[in-house]
Protein backbone atom coordinates (compact mmCIF):
# COMPACT_ATOMS: atom_id res chain seq x y z
CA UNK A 1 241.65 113.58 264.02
CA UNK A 2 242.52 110.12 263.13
CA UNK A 3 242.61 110.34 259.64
CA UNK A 4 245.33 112.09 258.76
CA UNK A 5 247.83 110.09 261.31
CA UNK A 6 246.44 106.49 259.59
CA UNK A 7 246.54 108.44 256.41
CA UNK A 8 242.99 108.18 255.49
CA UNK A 9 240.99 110.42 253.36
CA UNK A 10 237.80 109.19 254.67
CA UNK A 11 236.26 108.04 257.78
CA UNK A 12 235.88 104.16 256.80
CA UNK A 13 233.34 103.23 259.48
CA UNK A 14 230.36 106.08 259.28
CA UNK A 15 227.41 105.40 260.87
CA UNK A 16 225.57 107.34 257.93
CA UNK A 17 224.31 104.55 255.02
CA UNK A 18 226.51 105.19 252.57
CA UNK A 19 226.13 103.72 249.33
CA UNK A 20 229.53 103.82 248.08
CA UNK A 21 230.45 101.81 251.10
CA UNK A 22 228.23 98.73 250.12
CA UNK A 23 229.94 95.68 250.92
CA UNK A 24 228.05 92.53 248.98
CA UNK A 25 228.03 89.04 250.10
CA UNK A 26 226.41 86.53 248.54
CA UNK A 27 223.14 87.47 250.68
CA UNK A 28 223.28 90.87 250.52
CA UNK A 29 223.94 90.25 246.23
CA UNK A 30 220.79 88.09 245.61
CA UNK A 31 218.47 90.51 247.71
CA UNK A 32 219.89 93.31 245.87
CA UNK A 33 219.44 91.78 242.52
CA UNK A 34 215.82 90.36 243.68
CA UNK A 35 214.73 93.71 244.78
CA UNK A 36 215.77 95.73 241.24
CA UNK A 37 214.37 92.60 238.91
CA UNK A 38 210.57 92.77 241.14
CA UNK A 39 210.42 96.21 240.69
CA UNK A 40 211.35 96.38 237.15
CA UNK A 41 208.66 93.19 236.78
CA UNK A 42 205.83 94.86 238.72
CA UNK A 43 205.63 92.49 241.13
CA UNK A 44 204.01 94.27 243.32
CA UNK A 45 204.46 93.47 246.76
CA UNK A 46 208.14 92.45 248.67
CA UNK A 47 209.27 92.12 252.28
CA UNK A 48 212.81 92.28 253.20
CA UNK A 49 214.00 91.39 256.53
CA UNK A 50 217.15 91.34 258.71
CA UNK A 51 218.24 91.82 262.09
CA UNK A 52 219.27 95.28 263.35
CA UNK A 53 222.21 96.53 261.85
CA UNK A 54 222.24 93.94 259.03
CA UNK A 55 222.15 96.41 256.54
CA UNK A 56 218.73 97.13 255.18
CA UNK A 57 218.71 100.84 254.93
CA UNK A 58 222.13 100.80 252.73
CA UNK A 59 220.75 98.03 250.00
CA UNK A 60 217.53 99.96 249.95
CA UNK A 61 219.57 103.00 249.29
CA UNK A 62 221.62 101.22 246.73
CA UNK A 63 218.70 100.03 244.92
CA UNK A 64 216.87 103.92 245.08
CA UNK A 65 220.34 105.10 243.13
CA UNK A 66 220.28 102.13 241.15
CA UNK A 67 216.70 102.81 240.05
CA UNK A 68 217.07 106.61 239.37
CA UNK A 69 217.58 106.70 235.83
CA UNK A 70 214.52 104.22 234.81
CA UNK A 71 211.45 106.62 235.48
CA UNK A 72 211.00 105.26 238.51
CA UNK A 73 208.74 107.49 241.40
CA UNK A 74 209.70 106.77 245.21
CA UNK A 75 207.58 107.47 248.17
CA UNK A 76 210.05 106.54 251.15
CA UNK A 77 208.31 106.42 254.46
CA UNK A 78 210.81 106.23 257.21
CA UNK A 79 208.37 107.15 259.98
CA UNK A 80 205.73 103.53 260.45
CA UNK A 81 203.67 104.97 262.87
CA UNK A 82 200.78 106.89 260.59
CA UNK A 83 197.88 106.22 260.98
CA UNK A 84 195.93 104.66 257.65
CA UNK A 85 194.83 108.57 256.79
CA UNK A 86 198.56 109.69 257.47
CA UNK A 87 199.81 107.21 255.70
CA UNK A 88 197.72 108.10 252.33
CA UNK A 89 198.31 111.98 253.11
CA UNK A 90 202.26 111.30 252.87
CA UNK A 91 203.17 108.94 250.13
CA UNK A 92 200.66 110.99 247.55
CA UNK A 93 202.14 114.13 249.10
CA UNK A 94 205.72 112.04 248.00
CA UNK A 95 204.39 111.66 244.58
CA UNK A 96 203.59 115.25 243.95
CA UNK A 97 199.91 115.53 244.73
CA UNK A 98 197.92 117.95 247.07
CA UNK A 99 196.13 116.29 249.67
CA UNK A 100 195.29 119.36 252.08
CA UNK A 101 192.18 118.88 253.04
CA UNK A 102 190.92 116.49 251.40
CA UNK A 103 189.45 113.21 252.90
CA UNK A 104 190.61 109.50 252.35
CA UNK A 105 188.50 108.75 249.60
CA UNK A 106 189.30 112.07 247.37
CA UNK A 107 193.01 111.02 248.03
CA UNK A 108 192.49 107.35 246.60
CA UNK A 109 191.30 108.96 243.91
CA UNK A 110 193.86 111.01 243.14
CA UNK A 111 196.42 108.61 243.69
CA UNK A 112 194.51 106.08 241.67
CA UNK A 113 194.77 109.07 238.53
CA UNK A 114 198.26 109.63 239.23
CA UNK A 115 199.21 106.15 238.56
CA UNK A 116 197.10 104.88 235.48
CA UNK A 117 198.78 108.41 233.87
CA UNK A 118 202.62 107.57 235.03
CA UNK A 119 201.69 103.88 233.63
CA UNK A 120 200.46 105.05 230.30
CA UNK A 121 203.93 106.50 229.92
CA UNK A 122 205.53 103.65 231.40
CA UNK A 123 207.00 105.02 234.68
CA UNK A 124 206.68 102.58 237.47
CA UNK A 125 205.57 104.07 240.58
CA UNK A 126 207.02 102.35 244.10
CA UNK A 127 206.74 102.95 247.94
CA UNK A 128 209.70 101.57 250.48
CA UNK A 129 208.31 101.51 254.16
CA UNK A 130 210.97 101.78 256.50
CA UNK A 131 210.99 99.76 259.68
CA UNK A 132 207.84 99.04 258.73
CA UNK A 133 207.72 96.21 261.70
CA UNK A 134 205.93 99.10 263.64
CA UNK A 135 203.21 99.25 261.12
CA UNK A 136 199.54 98.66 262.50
CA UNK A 137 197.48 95.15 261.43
CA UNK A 138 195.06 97.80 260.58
CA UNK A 139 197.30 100.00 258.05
CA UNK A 140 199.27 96.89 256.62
CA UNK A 141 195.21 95.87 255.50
CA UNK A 142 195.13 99.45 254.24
CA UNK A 143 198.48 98.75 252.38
CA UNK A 144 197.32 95.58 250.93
CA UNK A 145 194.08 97.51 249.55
CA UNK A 146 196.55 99.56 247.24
CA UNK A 147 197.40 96.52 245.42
CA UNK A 148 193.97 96.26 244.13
CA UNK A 149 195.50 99.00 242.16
CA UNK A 150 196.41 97.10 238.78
CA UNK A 151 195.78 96.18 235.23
CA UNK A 152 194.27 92.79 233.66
CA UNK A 153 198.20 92.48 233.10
CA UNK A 154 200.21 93.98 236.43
CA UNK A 155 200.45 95.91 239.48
CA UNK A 156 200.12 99.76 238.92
CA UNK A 157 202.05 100.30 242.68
CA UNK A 158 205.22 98.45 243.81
CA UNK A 159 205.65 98.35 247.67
CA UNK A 160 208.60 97.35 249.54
CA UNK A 161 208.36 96.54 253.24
CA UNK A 162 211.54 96.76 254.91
CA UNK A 163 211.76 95.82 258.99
CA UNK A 164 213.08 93.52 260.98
CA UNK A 165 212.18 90.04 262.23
CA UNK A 166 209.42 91.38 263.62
CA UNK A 167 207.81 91.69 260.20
CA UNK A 168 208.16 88.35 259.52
CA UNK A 169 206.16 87.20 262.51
CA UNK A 170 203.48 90.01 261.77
CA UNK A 171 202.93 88.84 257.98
CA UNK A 172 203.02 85.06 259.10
CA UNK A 173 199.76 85.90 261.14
CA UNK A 174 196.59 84.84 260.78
CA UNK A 175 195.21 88.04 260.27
CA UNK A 176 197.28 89.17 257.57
CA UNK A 177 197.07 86.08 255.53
CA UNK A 178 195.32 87.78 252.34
CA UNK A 179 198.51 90.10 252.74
CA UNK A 180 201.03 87.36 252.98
CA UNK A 181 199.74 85.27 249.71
CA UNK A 182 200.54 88.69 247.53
CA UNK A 183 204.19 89.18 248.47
CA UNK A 184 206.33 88.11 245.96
CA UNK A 185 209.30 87.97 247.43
CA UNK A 186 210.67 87.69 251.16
CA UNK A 187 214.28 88.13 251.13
CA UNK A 188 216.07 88.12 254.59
CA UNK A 189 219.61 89.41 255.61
CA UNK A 190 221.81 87.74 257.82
CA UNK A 191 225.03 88.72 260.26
CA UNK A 192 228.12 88.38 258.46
CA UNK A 193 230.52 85.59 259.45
CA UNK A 194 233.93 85.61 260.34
CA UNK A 195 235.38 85.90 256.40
CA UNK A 196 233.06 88.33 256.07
CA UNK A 197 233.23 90.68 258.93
CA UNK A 198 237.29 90.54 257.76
CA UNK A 199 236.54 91.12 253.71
CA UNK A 200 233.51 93.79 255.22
CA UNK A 201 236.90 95.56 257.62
CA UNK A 202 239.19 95.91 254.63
CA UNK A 203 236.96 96.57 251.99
CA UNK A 204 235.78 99.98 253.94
CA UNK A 205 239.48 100.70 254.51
CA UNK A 206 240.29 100.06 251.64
CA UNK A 207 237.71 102.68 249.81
CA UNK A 208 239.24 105.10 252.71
CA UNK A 209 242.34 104.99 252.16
CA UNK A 210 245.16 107.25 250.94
CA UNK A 211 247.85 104.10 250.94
CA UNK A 212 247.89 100.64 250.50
CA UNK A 213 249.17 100.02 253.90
CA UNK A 214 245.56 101.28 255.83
CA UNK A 215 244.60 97.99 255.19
CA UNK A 216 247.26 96.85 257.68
CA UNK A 217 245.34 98.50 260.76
CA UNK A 218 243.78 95.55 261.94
CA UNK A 219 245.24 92.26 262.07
CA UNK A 220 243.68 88.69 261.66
CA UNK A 221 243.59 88.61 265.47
CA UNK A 222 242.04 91.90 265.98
CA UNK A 223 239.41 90.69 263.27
CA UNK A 224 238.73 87.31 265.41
CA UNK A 225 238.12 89.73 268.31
CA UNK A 226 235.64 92.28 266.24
CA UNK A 227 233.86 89.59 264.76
CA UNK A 228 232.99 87.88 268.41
CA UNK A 229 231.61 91.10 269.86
CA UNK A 230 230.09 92.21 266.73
CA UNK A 231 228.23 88.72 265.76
CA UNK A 232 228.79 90.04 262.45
CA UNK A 233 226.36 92.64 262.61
CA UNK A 234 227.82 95.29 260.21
CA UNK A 235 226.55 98.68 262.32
CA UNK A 236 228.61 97.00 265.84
CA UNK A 237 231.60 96.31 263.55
CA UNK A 238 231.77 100.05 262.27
CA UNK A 239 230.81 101.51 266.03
CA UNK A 240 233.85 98.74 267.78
CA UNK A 241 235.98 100.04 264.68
CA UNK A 242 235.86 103.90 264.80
CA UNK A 243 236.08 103.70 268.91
CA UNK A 244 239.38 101.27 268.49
CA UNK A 245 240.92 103.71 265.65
CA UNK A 246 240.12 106.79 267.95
CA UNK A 247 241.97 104.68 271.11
CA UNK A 248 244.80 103.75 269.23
CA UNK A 249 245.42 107.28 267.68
CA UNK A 250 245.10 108.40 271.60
CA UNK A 251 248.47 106.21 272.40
CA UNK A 252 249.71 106.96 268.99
CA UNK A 253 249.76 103.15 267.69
CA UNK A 254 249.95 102.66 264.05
CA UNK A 255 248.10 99.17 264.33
CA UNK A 256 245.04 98.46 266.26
CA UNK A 257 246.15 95.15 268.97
CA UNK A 258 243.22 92.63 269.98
CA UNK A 259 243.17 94.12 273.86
CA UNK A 260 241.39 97.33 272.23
CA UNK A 261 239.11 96.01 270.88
CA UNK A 262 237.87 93.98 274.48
CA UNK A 263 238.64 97.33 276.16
CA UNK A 264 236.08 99.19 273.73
CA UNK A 265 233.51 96.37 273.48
CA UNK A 266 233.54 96.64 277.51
CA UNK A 267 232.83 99.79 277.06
CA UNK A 268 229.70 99.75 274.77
CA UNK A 269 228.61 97.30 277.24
CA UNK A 270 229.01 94.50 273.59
CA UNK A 271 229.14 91.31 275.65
CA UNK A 272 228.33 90.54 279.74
CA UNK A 273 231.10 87.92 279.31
CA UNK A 274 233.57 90.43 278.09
CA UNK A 275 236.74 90.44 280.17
CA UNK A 276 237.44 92.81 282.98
CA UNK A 277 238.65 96.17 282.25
CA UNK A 278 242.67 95.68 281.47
CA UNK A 279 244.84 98.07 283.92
CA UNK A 280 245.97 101.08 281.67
CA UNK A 281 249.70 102.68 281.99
CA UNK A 282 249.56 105.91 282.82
CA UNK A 283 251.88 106.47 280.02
CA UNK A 284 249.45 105.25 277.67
CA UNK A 285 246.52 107.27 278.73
CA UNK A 286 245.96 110.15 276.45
CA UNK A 287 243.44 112.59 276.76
CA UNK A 288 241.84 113.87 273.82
CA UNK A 289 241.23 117.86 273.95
CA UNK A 290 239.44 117.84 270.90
CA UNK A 291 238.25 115.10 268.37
CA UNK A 292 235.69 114.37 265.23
CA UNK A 293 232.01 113.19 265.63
CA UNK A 294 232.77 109.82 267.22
CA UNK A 295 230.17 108.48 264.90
CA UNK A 296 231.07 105.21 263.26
CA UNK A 297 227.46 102.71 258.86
CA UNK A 298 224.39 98.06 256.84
């Protein structure tokens, strides 16, 4: 819809995690590069945390395609609430091995086969748990047990915990202290700032783009305005993006003005101090008979 009046050959603000889209700051650079370096060292066990719509799913997707081409096996469990049998079932399923109907212990020992072969010709065998802030006390223990799995000289399993702050509390229990003194690393993701949320805005455009001058659809101001409804949380700065984009094209502006972006963060409900509802011409109001998904990524 859009796209061709902006002259763009992509949407820039997907919802979908793409990793060609991966804008790095300095935060979202050292977790990447801490992530790839502890799995290529057999650390063992990470965390990585970060608010909703930080961006977790997209670095953990970038590291996956990083990691393709060094015989590397991912289980990815996007679903945290398995129970501890589940939870087995799947990620040996992931890794290629039949589990139907056998019990927990048979599949231990599978899995524990599977991996002393795959490290005696030096692949490196990893599970990523997805919002894994939902997982049970009782199947984190069950996680932690897999560790054991190891040689006098490292881990045989690398798992990654991804979730929100949540996690952080969970593992910072009392209960799950055994589990907290084997994590090697605990990166965390934060909101981007006001630079940021700016560089994040014209880097997507930019990648978009069929002309230099996309990069001239939002101002500074309408940046200001995206960042303060946003916080800098990269998932509200693609959904207040594609909605303003979509209005503008409706009154057939060729630059998106600060007022649409308050009209659209009013109505994704973004702020309770937003302003009231600015009266609309009647001239201006467009209505749409048809239009793209509306979907907008971190």
């Amino acid at each position: 819809m859009y796209k061709e009046f902006y002259k763009l050959r992509l949407n820039p603000f997907e919802m979908t995690p793409d990793p060609s889209f991966l804008f790095l700051t300095r935060r979202h650079r050292e977790a990447l590069i801490a992530l790839y370096h502890s799995v290529h060292r057999r650390k063992g066990f990470v965390a990585l945390t970060g608010d909703v719509g930080t961006g977790k799913t997209l670095l953990i997707r970038c590291l996956l395609q990083m990691l393709k081409d060094n015989d590397i096996a991912c289980a990815y469990v996007f679903n945290s609430r398995l129970s501890t049998r589940e939870f087995l079932h799947y990620i040996a399923t992931d890794f290629g091995l039949v589990t139907s109907g056998k019990t927990k212990g048979e599949v231990l020992q599978d899995l524990r086969k599977y991996l002393i072969a795959c490290h005696q010709k030096k692949m490196t065998n990893m599970i990523v748990v997805d919002d894994a802030q939902d997982l049970s006390i009782k199947l984190l223990e069950e996680i932690r047990l897999l560790t054991n799995l190891e040689t006098e000289q490292e881990k045989l399993l690398q798992i990654l915990l991804v979730g929100q702050p949540e996690l952080d509390e969970k593992l910072d229990s009392f209960k799950l202290r055994q589990l907290r003194q084997r994590i090697a690393l605990r990166p965390h993701l934060e909101p981007l700032d006001l630079e940021e949320t700016g560089g994040y805005i014209q880097h997507r455009l930019q990648l978009a783009s069929a002309v230099p001058e996309a990069g001239d659809l939002f101002a500074e101001e309408t940046m200001e305005r995206i960042y303060h409804h946003s916080r800098g949380v990269a998932r509200l700065i693609n959904t207040i993006c594609e909605n303003a984009l979509i209005t503008a094209f409706a009154r057939q502006l060729t630059s998106v003005p600060p007022d649409i972006i308050d009209e659209v963060a009013y109505d994704l409900r973004l702020s309770v101090a937003s302003p009231p509802r600015p009266e609309r011409s009647k001239n201006n109001d467009v209505v749409l008979q048809a239009h793209e998904d509306p979907t907008s990524i971190v």
